[in-house]
Protein backbone atom coordinates (compact mmCIF):
# COMPACT_ATOMS: atom_id res chain seq x y z
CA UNK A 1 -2.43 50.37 -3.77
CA UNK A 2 -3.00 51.98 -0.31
CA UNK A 3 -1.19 51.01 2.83
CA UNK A 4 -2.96 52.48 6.14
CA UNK A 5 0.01 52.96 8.66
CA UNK A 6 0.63 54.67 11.48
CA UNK A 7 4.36 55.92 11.47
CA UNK A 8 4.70 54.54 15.79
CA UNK A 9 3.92 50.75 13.86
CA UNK A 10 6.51 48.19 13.77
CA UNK A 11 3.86 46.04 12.03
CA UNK A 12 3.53 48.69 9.35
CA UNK A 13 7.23 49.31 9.38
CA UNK A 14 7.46 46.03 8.51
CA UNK A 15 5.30 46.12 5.04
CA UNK A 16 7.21 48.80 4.19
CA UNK A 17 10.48 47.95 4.23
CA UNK A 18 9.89 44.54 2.34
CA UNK A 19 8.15 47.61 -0.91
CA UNK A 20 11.51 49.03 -0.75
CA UNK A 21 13.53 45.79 -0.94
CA UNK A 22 11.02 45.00 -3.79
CA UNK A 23 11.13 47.94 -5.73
CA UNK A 24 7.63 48.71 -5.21
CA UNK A 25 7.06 51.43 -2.88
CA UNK A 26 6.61 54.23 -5.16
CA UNK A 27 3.23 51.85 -5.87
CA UNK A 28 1.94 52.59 -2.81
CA UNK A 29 -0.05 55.62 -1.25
CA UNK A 30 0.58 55.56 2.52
CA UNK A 31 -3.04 56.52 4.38
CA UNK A 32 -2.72 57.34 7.82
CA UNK A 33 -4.60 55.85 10.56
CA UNK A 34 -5.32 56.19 14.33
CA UNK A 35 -5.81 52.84 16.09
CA UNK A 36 -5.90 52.80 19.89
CA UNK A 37 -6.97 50.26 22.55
CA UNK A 38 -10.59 51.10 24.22
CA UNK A 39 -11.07 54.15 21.14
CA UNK A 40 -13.95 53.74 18.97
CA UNK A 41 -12.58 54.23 15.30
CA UNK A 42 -15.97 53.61 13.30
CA UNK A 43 -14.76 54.70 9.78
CA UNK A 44 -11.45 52.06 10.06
CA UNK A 45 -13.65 49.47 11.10
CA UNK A 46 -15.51 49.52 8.09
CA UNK A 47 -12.10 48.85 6.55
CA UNK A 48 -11.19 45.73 8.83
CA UNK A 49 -13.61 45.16 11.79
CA UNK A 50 -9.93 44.03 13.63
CA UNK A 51 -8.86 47.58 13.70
CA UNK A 52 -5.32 46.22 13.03
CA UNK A 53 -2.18 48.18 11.34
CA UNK A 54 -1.55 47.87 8.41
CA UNK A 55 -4.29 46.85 5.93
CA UNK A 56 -3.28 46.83 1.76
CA UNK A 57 -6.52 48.28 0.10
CA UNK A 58 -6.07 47.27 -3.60
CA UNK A 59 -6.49 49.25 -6.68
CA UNK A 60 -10.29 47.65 -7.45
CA UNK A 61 -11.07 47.29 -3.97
CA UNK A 62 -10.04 43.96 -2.62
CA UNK A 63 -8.38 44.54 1.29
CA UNK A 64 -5.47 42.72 2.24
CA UNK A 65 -4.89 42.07 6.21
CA UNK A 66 -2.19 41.28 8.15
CA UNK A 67 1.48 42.27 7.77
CA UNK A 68 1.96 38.89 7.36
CA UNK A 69 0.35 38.24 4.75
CA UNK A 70 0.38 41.16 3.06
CA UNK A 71 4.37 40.76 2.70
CA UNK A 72 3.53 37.42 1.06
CA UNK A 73 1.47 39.71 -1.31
CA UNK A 74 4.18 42.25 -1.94
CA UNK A 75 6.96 39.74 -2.51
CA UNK A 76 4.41 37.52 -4.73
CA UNK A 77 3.79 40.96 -7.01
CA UNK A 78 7.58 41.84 -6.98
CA UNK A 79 8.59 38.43 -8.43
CA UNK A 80 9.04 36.41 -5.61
CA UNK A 81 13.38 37.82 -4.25
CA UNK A 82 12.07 37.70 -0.29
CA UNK A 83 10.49 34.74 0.18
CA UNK A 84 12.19 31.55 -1.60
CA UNK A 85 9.09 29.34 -3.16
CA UNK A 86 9.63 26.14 -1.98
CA UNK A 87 12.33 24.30 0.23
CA UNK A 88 14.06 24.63 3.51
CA UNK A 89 14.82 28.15 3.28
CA UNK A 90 10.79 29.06 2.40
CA UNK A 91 10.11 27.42 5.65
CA UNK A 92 12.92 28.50 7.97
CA UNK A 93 12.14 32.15 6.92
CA UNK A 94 8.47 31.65 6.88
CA UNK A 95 9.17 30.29 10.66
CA UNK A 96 11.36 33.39 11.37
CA UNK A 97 8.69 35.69 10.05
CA UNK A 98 6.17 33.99 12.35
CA UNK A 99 8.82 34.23 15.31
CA UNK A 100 9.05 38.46 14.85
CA UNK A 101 5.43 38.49 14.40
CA UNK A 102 4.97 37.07 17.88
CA UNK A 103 7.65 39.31 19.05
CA UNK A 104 6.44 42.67 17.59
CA UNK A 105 2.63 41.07 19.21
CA UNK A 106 4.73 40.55 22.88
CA UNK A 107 6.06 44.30 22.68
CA UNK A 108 2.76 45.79 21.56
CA UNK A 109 1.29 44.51 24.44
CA UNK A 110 3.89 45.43 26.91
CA UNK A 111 3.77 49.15 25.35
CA UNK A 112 -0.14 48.82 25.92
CA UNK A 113 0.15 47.57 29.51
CA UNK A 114 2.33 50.60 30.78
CA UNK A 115 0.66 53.57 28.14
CA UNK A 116 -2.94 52.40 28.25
CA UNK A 117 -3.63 50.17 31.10
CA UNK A 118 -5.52 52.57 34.23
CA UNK A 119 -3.03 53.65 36.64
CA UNK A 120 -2.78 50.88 39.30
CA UNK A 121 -3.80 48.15 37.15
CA UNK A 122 -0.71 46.72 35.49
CA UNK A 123 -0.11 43.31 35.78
CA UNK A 124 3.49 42.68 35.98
CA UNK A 125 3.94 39.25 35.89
CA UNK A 126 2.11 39.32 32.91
CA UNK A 127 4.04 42.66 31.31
CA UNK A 128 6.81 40.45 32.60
CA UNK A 129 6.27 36.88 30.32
CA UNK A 130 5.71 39.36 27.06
CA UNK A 131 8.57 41.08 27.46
CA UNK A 132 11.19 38.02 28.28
CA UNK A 133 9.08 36.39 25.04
CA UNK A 134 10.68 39.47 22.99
CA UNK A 135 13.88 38.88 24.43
CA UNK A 136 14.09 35.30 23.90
CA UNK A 137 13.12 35.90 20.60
CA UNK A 138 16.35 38.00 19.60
CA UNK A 139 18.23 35.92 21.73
CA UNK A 140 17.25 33.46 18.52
CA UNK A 141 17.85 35.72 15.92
CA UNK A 142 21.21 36.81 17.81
CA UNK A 143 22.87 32.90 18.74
CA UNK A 144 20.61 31.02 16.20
CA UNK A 145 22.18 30.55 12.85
CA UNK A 146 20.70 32.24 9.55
CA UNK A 147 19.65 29.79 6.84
CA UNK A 148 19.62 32.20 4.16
CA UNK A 149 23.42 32.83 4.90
CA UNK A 150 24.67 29.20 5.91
CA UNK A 151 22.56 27.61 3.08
CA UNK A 152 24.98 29.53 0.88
CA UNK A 153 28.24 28.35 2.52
CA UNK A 154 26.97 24.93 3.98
CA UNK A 155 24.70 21.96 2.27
CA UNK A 156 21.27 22.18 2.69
CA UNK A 157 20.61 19.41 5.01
CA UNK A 158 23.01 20.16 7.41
CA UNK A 159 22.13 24.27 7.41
CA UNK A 160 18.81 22.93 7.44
CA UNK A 161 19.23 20.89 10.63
CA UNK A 162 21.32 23.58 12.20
CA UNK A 163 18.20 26.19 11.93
CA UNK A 164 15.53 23.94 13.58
CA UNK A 165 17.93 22.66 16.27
CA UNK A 166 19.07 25.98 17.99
CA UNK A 167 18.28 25.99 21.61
CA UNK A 168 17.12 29.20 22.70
CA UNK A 169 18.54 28.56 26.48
CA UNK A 170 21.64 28.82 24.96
CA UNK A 171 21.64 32.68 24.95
CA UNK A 172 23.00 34.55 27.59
CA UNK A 173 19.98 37.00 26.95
CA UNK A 174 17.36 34.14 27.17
CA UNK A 175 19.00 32.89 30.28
CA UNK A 176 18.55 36.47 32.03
CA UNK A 177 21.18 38.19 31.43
CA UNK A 178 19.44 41.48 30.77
CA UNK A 179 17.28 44.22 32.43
CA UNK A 180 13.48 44.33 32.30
CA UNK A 181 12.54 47.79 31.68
CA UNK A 182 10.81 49.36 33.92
CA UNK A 183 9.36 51.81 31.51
CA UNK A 184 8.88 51.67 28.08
CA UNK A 185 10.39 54.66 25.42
CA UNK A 186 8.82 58.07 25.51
CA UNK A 187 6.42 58.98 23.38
CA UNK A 188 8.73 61.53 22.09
CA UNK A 189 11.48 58.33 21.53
CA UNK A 190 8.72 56.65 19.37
CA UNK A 191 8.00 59.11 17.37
CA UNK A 192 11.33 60.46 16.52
CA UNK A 193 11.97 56.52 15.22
CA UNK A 194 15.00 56.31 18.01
CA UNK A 195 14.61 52.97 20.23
C-alpha cells in the first residue's frame, strides 16, 4: 500500500497513527505530495480529482479517499481493535471521529485564510466562526466524557446517555474563555511538528 502525505497534514497524521496502533505501518510506503489552494497539481489529480491529503493507493490499484474512511480501511485490515463493530461505543467513536474531522476541516481553513488568502482580503468574522468551531470542539473532547473509558467502569446505557448528553456550553473554553490567535504557527513551527 501507498499513503500520499504531506508531513504539515493533520489529516495524514491522522492515517498514520491509527497503522501504528494497528501494527501495520511497516505495510505502507509513504509518497509525498504537494497540495496547495489556487496551485495546479495535474499529476495528483489524476490520483483524486479532490486534490485531498491523504489518499491509500492499494497494492492492485484500487484508491482509497478520505482519512476517514481510509482509517475504517486500516482498522478493518488490522482486525477490527480501533473501531468496535457494532453498539454504542461504534457510534460514539464514529461520532467523535466525525467531530475531529470537522475540527482538523475548521483549522485548515483558518491556516488557509491567514497563509493563502491575498493580503487585505481576510475575512475575520469568518476566520473567526472556524476557529471558535475548533475550540468548541476540544472543549468536547476536554469536559465531555469518553465512552470507551466510562463504558468500562459504568453500564452501557447510562455511559451511553452520558456521551450524547454533554453540553458543549458547559466548557469554560466554549464559553470564551480563551484567545483567538491572531496569527497562526510559523511555517518553521509546522514543520518542526511543535504546535
Amino acid at each position: 500500500m501507498k499513503l500520499t502525505f504531506s508531513p504539515a497534514s493533520p489529516f495524514a497524521r491522522k492515517v498514520r497513527i491509527a497503522a501504528i496502533e494497528l501494527g501495520l505501518i511497516d505495510k505502507i510506503e509513504f509518497v509525498p505530495a504537494t497540495v496547495a489552494p489556487g496551485t495546479a497539481n495535474d499529476e495528483y489529480s489524476k490520483i483524486t480529482p479532490l486534490k485531498k491529503l491523504p489518499v491509500l493507493i492499494l497494492d492492485h490499484g484500487d484508491v482509497i479517499l478520505d482519512s476517514y474512511v481510509i482509517v475504517e480501511y486500516l482498522n478493518e485490515i488490522g482486525g477490527g481493535r480501533l473501531i468496535p463493530g457494532y453498539g454504542p461505543r461504534r457510534w460514539k467513536l464514529k461520532t467523535d471521529h466525525s467531530l475531529l474531522n470537522g475540527m482538523l476541516d475548521s483549522m485548515l481553513l483558518c491556516r488557509y485564510e491567514k497563509m493563502v488568502r491575498p493580503q487585505g482580503s481576510l475575512w475575520q468574522a469568518w476566520y473567526d466562526d472556524h476557529w471558535n468551531r475548533a475550540w468548541a470542539g476540544m472543549a468536547r473532547f476536554e469536559n465531555g466524557p469518553t465512552c470507551w473509558k466510562d463504558l468500562r467502569s459504568t453500564s452501557r446505557r447510562s455511559a451511553s446517555s452520558a456521551c450524547w448528553a454533554t453540553p458543549i456550553s458547559a466548557s469554560p473554553i466554549a464559553a470564551g474563555a480563551r484567545p483567538i490567535p491572531s496569527s497562526t504557527p510559523s511555517t518553521s513551527a509546522c514543520k518542526s511538528g511543535r504546535r
